[in-house]
PDB file of N, CA and C in Angstrom:
ATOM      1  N   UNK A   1      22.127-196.650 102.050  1.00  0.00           N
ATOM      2  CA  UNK A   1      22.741-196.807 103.347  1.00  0.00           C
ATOM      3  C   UNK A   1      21.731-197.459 104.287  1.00  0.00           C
ATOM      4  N   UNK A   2      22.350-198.530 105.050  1.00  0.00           N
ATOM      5  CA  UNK A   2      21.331-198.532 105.890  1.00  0.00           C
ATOM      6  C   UNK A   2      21.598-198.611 107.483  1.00  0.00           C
ATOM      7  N   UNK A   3      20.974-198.431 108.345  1.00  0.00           N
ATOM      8  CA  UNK A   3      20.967-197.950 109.717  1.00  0.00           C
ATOM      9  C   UNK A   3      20.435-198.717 110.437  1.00  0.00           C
ATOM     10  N   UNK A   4      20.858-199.744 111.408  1.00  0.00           N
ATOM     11  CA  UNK A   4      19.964-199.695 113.284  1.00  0.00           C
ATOM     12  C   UNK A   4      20.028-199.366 113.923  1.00  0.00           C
ATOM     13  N   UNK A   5      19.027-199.172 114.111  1.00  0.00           N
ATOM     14  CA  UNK A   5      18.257-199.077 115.602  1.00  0.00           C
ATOM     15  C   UNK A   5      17.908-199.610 116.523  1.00  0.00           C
ATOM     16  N   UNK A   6      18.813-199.344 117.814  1.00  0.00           N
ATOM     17  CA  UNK A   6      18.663-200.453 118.498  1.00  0.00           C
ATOM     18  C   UNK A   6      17.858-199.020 119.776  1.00  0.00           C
ATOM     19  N   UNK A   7      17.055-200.129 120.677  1.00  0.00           N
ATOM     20  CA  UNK A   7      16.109-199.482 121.663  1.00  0.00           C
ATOM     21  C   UNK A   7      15.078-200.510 122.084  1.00  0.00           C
ATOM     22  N   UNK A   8      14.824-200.545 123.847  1.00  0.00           N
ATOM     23  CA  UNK A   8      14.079-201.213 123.661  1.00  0.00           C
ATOM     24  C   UNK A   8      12.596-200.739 123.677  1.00  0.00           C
ATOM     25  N   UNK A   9      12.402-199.263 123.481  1.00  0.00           N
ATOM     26  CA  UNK A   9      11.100-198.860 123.233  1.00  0.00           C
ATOM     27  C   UNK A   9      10.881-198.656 122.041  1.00  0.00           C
ATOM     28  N   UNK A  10       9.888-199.823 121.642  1.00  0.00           N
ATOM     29  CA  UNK A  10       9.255-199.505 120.050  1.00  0.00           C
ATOM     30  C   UNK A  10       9.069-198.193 119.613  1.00  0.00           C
ATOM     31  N   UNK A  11       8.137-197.094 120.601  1.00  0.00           N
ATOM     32  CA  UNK A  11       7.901-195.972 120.420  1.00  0.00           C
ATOM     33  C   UNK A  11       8.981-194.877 120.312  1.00  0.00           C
ATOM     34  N   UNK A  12       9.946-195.401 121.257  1.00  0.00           N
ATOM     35  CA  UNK A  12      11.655-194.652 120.577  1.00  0.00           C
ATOM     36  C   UNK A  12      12.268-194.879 119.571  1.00  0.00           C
ATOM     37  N   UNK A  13      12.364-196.289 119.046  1.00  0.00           N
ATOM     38  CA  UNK A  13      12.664-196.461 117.754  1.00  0.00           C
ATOM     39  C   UNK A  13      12.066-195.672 116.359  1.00  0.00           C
ATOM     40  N   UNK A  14      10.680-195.722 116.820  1.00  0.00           N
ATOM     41  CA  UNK A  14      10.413-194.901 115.564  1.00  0.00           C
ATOM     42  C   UNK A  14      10.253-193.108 115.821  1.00  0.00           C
ATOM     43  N   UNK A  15      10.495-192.965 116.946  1.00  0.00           N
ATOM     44  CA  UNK A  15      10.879-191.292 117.144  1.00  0.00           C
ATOM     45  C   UNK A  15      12.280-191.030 116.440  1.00  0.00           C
ATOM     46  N   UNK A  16      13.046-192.179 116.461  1.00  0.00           N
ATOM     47  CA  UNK A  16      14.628-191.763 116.027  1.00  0.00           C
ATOM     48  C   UNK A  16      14.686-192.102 114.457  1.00  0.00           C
ATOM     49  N   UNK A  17      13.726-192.934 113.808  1.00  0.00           N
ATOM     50  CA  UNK A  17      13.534-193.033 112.418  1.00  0.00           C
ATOM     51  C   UNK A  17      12.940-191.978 112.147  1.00  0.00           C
ATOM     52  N   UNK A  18      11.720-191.396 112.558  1.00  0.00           N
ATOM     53  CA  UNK A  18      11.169-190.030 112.318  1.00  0.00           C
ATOM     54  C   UNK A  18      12.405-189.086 111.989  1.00  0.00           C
ATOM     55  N   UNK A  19      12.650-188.961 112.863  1.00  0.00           N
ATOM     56  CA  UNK A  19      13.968-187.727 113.536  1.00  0.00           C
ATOM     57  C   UNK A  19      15.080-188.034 112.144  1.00  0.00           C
ATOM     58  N   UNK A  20      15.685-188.901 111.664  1.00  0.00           N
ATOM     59  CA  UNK A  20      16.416-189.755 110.611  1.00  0.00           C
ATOM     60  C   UNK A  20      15.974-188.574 109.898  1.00  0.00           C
ATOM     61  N   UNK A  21      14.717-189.196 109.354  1.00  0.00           N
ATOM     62  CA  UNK A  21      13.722-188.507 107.902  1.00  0.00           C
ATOM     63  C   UNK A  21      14.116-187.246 107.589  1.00  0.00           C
ATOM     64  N   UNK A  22      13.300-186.620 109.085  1.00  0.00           N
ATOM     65  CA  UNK A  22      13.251-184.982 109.290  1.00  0.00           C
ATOM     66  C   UNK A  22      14.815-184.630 109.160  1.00  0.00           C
ATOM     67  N   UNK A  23      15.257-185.021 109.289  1.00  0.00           N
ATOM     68  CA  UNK A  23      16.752-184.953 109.662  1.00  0.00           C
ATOM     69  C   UNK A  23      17.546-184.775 107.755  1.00  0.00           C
ATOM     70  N   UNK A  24      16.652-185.398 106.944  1.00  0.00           N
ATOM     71  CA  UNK A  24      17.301-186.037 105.250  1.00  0.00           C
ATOM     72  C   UNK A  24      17.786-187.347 105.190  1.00  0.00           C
ATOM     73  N   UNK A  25      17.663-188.059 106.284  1.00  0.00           N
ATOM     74  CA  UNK A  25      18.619-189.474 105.991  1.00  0.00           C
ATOM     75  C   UNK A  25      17.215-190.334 105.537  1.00  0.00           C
ATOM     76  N   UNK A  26      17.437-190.854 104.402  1.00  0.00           N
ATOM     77  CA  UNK A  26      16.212-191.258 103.974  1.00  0.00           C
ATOM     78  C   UNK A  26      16.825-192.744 104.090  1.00  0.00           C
ATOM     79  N   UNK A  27      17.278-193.074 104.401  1.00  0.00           N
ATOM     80  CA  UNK A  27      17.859-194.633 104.585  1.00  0.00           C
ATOM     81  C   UNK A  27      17.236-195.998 105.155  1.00  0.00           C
ATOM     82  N   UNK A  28      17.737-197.263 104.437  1.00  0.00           N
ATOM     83  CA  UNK A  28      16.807-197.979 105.312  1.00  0.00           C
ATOM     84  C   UNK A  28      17.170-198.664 106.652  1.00  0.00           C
ATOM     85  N   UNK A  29      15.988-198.629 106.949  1.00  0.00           N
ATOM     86  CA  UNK A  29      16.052-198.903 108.799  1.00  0.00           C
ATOM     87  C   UNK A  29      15.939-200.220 109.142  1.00  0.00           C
ATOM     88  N   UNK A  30      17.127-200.802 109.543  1.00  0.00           N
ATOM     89  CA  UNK A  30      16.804-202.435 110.652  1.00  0.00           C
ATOM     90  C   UNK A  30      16.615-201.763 112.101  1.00  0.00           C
ATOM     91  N   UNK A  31      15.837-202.528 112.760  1.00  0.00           N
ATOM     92  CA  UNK A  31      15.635-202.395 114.163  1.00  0.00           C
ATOM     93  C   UNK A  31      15.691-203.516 115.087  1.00  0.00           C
ATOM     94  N   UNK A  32      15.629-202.964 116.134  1.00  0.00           N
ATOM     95  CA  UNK A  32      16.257-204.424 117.291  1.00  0.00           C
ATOM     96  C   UNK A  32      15.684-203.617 118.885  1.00  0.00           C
ATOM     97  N   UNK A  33      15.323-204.696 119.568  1.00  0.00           N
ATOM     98  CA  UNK A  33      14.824-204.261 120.920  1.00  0.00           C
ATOM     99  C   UNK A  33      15.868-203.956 122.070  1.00  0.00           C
ATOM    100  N   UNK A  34      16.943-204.996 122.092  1.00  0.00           N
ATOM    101  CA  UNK A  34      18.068-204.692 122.753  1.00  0.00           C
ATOM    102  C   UNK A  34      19.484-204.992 122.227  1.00  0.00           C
ATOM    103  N   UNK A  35      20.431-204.889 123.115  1.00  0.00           N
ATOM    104  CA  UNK A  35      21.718-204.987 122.478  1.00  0.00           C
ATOM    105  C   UNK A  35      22.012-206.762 121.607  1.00  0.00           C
ATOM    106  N   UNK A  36      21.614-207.602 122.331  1.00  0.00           N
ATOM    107  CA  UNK A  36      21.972-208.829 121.750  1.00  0.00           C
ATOM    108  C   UNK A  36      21.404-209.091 120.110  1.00  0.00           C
ATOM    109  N   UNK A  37      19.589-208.585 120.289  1.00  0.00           N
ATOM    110  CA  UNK A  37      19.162-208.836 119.136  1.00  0.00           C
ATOM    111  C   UNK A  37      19.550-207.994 118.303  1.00  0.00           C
ATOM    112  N   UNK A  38      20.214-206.426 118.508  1.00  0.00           N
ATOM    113  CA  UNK A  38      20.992-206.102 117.666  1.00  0.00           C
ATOM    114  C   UNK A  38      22.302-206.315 117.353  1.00  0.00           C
ATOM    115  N   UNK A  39      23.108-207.027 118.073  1.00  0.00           N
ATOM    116  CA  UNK A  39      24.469-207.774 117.662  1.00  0.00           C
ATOM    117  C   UNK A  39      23.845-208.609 116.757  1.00  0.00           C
ATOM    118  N   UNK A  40      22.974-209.873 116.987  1.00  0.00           N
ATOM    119  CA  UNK A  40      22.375-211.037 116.005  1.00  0.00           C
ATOM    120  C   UNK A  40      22.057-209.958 114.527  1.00  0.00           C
ATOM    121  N   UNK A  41      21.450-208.591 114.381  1.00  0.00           N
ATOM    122  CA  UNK A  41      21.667-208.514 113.165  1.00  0.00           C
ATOM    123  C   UNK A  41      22.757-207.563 112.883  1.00  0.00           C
ATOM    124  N   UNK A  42      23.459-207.187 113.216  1.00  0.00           N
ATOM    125  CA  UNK A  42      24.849-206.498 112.922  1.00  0.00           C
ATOM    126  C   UNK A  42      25.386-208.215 112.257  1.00  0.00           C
ATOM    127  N   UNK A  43      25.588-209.230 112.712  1.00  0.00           N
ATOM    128  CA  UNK A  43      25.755-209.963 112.259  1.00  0.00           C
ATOM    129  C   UNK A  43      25.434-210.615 110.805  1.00  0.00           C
ATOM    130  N   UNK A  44      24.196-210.693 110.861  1.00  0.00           N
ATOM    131  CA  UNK A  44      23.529-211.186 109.294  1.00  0.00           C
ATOM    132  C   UNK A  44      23.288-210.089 108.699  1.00  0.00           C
ATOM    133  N   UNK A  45      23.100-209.175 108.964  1.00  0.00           N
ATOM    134  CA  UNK A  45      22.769-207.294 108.117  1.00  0.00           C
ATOM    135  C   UNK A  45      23.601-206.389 107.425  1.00  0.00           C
ATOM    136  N   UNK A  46      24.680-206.858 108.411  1.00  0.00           N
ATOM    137  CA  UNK A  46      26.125-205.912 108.092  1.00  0.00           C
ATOM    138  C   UNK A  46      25.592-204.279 107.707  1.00  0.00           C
ATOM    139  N   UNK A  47      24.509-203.786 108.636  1.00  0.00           N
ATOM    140  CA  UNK A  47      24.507-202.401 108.626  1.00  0.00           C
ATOM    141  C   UNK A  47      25.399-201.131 108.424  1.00  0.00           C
ATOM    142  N   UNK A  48      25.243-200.115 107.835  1.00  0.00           N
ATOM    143  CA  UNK A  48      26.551-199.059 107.495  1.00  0.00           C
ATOM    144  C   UNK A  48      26.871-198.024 108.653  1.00  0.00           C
ATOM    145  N   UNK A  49      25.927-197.845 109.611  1.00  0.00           N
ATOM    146  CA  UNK A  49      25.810-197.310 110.585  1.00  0.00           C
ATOM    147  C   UNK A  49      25.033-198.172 111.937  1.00  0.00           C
ATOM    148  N   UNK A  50      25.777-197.674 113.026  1.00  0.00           N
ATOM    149  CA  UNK A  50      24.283-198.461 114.452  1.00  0.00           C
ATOM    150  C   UNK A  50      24.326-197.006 115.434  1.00  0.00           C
ATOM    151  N   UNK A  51      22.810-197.066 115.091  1.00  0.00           N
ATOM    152  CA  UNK A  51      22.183-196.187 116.425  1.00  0.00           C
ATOM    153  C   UNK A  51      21.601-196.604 117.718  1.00  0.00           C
ATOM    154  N   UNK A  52      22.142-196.376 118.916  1.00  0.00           N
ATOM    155  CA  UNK A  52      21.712-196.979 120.013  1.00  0.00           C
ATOM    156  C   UNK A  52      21.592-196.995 121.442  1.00  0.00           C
ATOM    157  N   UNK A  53      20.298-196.698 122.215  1.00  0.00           N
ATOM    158  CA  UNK A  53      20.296-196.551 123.245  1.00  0.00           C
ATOM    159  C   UNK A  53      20.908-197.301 124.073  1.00  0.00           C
ATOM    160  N   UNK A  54      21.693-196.276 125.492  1.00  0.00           N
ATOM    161  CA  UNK A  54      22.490-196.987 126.158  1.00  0.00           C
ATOM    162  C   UNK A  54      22.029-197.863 126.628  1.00  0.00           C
ATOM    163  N   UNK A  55      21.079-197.430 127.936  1.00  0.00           N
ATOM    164  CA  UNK A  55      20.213-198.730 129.180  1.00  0.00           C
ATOM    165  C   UNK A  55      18.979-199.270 127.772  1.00  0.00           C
ATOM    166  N   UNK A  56      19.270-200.922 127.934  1.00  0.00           N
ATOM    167  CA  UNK A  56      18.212-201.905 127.576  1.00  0.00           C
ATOM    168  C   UNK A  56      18.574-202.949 128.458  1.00  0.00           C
ATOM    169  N   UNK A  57      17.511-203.897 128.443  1.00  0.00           N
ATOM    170  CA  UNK A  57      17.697-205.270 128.712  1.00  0.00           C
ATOM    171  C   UNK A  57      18.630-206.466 127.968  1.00  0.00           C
ATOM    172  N   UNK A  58      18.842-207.279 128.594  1.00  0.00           N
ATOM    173  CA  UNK A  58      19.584-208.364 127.809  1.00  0.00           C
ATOM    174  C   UNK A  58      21.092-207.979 127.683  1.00  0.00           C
ATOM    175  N   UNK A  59      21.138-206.632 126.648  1.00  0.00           N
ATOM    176  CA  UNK A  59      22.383-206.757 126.730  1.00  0.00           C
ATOM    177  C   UNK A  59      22.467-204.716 126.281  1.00  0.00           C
ATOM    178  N   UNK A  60      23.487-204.417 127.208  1.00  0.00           N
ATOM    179  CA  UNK A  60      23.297-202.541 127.308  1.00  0.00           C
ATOM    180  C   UNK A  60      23.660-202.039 126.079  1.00  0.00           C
ATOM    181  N   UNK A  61      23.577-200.723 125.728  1.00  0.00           N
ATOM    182  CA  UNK A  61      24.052-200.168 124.551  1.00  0.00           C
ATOM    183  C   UNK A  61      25.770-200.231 124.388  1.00  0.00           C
ATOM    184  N   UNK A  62      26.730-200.020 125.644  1.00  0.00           N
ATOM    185  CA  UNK A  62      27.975-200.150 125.860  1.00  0.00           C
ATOM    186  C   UNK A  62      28.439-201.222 125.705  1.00  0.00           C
ATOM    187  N   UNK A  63      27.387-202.654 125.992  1.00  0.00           N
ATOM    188  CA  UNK A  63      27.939-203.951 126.009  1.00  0.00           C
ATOM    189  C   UNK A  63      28.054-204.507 124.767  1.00  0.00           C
ATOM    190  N   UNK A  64      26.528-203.672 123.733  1.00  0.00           N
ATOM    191  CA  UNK A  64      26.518-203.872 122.432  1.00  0.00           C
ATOM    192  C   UNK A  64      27.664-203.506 121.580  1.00  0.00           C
ATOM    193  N   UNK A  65      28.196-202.180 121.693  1.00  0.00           N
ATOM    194  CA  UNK A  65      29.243-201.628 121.206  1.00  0.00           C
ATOM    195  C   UNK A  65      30.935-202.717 121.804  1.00  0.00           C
ATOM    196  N   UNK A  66      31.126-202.804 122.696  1.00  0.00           N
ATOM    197  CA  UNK A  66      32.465-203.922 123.435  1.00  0.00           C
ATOM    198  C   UNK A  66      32.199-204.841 122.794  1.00  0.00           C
ATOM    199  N   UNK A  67      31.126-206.103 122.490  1.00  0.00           N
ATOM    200  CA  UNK A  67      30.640-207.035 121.437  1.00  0.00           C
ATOM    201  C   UNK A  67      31.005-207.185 120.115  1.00  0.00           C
ATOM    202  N   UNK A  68      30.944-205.882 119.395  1.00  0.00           N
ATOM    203  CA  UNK A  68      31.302-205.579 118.127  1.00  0.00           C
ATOM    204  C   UNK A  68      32.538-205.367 117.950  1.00  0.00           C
ATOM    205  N   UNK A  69      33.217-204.552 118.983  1.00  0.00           N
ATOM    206  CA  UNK A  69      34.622-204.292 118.588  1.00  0.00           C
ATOM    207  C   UNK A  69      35.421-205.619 119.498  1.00  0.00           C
ATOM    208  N   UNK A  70      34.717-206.745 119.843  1.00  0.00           N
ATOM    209  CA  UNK A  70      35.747-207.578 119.958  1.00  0.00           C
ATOM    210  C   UNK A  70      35.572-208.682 119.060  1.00  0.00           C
ATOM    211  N   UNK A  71      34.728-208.475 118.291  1.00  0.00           N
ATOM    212  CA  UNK A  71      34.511-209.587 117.269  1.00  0.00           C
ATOM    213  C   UNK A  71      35.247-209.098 116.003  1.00  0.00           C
ATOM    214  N   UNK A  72      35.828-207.739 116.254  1.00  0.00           N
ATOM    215  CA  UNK A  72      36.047-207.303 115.017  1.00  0.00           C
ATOM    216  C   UNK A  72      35.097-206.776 114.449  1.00  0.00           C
ATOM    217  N   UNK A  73      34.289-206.052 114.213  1.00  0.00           N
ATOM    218  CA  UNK A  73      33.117-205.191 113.575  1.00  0.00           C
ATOM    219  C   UNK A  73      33.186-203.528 114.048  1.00  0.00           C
ATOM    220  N   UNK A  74      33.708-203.557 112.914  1.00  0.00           N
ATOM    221  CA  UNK A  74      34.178-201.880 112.907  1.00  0.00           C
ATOM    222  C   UNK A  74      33.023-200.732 112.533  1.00  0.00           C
ATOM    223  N   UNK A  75      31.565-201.395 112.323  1.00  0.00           N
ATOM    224  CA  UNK A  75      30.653-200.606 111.808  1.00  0.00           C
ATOM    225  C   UNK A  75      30.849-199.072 112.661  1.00  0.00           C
ATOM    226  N   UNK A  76      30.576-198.429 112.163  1.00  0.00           N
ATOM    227  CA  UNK A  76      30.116-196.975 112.643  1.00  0.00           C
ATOM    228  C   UNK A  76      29.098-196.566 113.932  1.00  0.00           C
ATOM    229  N   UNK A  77      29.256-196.429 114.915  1.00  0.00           N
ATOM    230  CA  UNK A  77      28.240-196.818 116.248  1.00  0.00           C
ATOM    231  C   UNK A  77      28.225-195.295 117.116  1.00  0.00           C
ATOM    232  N   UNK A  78      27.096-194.569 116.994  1.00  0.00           N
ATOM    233  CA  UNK A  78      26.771-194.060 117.658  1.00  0.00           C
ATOM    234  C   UNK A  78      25.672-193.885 118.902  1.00  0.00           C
ATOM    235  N   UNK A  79      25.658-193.490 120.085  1.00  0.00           N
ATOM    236  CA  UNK A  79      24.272-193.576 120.733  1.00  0.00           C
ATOM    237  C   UNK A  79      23.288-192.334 120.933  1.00  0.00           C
ATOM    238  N   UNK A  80      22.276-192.862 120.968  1.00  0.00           N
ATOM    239  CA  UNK A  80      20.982-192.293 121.098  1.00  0.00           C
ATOM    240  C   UNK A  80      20.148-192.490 122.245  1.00  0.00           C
ATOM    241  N   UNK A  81      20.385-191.626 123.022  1.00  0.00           N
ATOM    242  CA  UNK A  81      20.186-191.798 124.683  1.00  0.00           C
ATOM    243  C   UNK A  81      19.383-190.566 125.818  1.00  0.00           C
ATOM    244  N   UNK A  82      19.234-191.698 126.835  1.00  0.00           N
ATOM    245  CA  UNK A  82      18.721-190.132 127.736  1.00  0.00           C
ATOM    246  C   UNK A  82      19.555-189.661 128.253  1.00  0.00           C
ATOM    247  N   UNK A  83      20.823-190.421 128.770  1.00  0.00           N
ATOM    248  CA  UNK A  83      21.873-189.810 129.612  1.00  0.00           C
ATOM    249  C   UNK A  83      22.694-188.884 128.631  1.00  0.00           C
ATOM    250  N   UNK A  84      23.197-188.074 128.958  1.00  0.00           N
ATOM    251  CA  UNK A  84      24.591-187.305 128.710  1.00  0.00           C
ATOM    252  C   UNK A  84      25.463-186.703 129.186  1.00  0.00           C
ATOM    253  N   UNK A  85      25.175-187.548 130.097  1.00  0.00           N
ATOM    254  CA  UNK A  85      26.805-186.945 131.198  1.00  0.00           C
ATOM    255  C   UNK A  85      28.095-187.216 130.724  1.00  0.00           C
ATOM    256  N   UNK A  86      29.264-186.121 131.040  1.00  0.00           N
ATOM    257  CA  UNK A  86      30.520-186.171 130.407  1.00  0.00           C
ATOM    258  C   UNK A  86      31.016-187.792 130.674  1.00  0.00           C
ATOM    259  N   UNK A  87      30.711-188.685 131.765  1.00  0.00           N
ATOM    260  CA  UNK A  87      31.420-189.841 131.875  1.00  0.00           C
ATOM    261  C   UNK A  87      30.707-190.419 131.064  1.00  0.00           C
ATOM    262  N   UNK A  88      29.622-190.432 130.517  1.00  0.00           N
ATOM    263  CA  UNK A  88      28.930-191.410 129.458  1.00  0.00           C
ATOM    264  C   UNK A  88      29.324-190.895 128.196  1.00  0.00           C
ATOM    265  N   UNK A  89      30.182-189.798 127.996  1.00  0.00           N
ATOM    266  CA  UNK A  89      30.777-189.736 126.772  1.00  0.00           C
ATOM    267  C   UNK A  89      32.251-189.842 126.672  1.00  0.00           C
ATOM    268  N   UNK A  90      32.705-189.913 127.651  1.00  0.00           N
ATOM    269  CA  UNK A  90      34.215-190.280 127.270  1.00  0.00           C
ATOM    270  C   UNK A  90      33.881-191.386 127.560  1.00  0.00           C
ATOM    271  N   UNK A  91      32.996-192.689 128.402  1.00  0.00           N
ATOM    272  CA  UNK A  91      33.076-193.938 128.050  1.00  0.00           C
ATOM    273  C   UNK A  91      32.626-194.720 126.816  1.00  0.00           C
ATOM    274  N   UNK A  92      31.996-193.828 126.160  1.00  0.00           N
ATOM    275  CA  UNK A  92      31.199-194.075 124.486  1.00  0.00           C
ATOM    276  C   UNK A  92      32.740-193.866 123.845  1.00  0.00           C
ATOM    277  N   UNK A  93      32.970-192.644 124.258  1.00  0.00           N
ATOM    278  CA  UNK A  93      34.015-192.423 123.188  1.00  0.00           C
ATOM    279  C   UNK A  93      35.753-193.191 122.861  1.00  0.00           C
ATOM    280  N   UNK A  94      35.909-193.657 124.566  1.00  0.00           N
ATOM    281  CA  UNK A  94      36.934-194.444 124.954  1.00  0.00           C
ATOM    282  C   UNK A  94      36.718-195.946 123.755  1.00  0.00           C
ATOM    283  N   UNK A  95      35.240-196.429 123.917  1.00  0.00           N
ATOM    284  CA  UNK A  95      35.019-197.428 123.554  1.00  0.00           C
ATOM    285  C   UNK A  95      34.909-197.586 122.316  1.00  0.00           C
ATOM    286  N   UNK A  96      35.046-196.210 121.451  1.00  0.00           N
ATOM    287  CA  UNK A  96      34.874-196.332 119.970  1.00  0.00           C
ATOM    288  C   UNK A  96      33.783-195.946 119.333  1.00  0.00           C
ATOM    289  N   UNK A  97      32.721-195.070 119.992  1.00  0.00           N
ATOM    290  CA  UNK A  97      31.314-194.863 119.328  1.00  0.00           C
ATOM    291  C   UNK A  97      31.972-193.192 118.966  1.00  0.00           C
ATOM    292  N   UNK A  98      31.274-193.002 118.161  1.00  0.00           N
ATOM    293  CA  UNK A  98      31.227-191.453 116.949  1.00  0.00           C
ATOM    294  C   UNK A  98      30.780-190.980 117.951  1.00  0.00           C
ATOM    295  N   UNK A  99      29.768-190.960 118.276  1.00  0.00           N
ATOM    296  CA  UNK A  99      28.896-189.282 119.468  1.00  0.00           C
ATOM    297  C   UNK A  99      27.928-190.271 120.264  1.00  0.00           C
ATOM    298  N   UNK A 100      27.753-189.107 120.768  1.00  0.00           N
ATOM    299  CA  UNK A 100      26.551-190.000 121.890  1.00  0.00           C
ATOM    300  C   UNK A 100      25.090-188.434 121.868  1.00  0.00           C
ATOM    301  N   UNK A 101      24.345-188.724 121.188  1.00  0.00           N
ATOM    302  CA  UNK A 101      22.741-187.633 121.095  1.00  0.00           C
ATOM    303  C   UNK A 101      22.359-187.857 122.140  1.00  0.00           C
ATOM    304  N   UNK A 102      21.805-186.929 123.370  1.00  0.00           N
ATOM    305  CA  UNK A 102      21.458-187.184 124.146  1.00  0.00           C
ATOM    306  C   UNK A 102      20.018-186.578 124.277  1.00  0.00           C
ATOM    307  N   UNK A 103      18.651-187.148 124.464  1.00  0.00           N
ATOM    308  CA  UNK A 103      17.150-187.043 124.527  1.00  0.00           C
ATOM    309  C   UNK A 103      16.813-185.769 125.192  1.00  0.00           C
ATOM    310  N   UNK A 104      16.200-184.676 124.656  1.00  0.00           N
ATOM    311  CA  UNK A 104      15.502-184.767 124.151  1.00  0.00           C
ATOM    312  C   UNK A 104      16.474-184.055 122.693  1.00  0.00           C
ATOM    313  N   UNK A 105      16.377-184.502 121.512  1.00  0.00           N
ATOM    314  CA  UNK A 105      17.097-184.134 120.140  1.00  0.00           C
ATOM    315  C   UNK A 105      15.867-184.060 119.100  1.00  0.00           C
ATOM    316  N   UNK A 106      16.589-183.372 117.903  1.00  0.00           N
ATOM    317  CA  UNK A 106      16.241-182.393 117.097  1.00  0.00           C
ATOM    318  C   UNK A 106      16.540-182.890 115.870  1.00  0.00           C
ATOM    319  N   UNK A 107      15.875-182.875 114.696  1.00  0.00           N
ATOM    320  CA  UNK A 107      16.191-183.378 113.299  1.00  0.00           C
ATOM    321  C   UNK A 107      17.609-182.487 113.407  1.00  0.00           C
ATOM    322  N   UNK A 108      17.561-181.359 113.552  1.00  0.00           N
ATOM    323  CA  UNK A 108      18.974-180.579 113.121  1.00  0.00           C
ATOM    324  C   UNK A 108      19.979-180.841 113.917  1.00  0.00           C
ATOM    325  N   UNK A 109      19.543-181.477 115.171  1.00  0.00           N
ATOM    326  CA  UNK A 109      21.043-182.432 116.237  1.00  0.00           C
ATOM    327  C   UNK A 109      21.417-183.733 115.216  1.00  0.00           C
ATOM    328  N   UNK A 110      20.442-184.084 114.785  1.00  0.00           N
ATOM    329  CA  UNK A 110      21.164-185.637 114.044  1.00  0.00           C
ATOM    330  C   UNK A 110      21.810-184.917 112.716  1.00  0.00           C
ATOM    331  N   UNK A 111      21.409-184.297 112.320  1.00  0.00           N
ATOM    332  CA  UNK A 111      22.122-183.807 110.917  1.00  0.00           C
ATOM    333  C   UNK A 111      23.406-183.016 111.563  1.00  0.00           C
ATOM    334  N   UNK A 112      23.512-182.346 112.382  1.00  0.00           N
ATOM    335  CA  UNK A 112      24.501-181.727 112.357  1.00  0.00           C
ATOM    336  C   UNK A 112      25.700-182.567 112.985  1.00  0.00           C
ATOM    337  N   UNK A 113      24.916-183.790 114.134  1.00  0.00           N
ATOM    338  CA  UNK A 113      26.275-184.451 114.638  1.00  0.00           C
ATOM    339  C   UNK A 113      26.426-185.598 113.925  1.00  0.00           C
ATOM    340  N   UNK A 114      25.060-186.148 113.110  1.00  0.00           N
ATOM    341  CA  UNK A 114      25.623-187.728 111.771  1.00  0.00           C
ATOM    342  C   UNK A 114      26.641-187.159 110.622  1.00  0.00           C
ATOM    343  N   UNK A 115      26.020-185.730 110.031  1.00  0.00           N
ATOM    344  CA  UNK A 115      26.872-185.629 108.948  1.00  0.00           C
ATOM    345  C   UNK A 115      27.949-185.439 108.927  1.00  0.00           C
ATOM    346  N   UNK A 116      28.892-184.987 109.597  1.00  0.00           N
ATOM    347  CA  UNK A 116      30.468-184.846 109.870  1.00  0.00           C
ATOM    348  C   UNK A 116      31.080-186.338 109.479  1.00  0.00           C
ATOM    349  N   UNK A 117      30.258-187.164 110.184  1.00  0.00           N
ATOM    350  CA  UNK A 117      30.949-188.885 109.866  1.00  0.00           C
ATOM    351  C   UNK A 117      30.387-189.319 108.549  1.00  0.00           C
ATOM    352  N   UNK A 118      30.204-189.137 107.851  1.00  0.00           N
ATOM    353  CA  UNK A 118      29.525-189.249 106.341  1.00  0.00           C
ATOM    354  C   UNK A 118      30.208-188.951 105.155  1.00  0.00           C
ATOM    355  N   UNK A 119      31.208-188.414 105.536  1.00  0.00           N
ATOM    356  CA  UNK A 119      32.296-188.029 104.783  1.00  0.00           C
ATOM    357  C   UNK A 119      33.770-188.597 104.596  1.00  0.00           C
TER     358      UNK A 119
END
């Protein structure tokens, strides 16, 4: 299986691959700094899952997700974020993303809210 990560902090990206690990998802990881350069590889990658912080540059985690589902790209899209306010999850969820993890999270938050969709 493999997974991106989209974020534009390097040092978050690999807290949420850590977190993956600890978590059992031993999978491999594409990564991307913001939403566009992760549309460009949702594109050529065809990833099985996208993980992704809301606020980046260029292009937002919400704009990334609207992008995909108007091109047609049904991948699996959840976010990985600081916010978690109820309007940032019924607008994740309106828009088609699985869950929204909200910072600070736990190997046993990603296992308990990735694995339900794994099935």
């Amino acid at each position: 299986m493999r997974v991106l990560v989209t974020d534009d902090s390097r040092v978050m990206r690999q807290i949420v691959i850590r977190t993956l690990r600890q978590a059992g998802f031993e999978w491999e990881v594409l990564e991307a700094p913001d939403g566009a350069a992760g549309l460009a590889v949702v594109r050529e990658q065809d990833p099985d899952l996208v993980l992704s912080d809301w606020n980046m540059p260029e292009m937002t985690g919400i704009e990334l997700l609207r992008a995909m589902r108007g091109a047609g790209i049904d991948t699996p899209f959840g976010f990985v974020t600081s916010e978690g306010s109820a309007e940032m999850r019924a607008q994740a969820e309106a828009e088609g993303a699985l869950f929204l993890i909200a910072k600070p999270f736990s190997a046993e938050v990603f296992r308990d809210t990735i694995e339900p969709f794994l099935a």
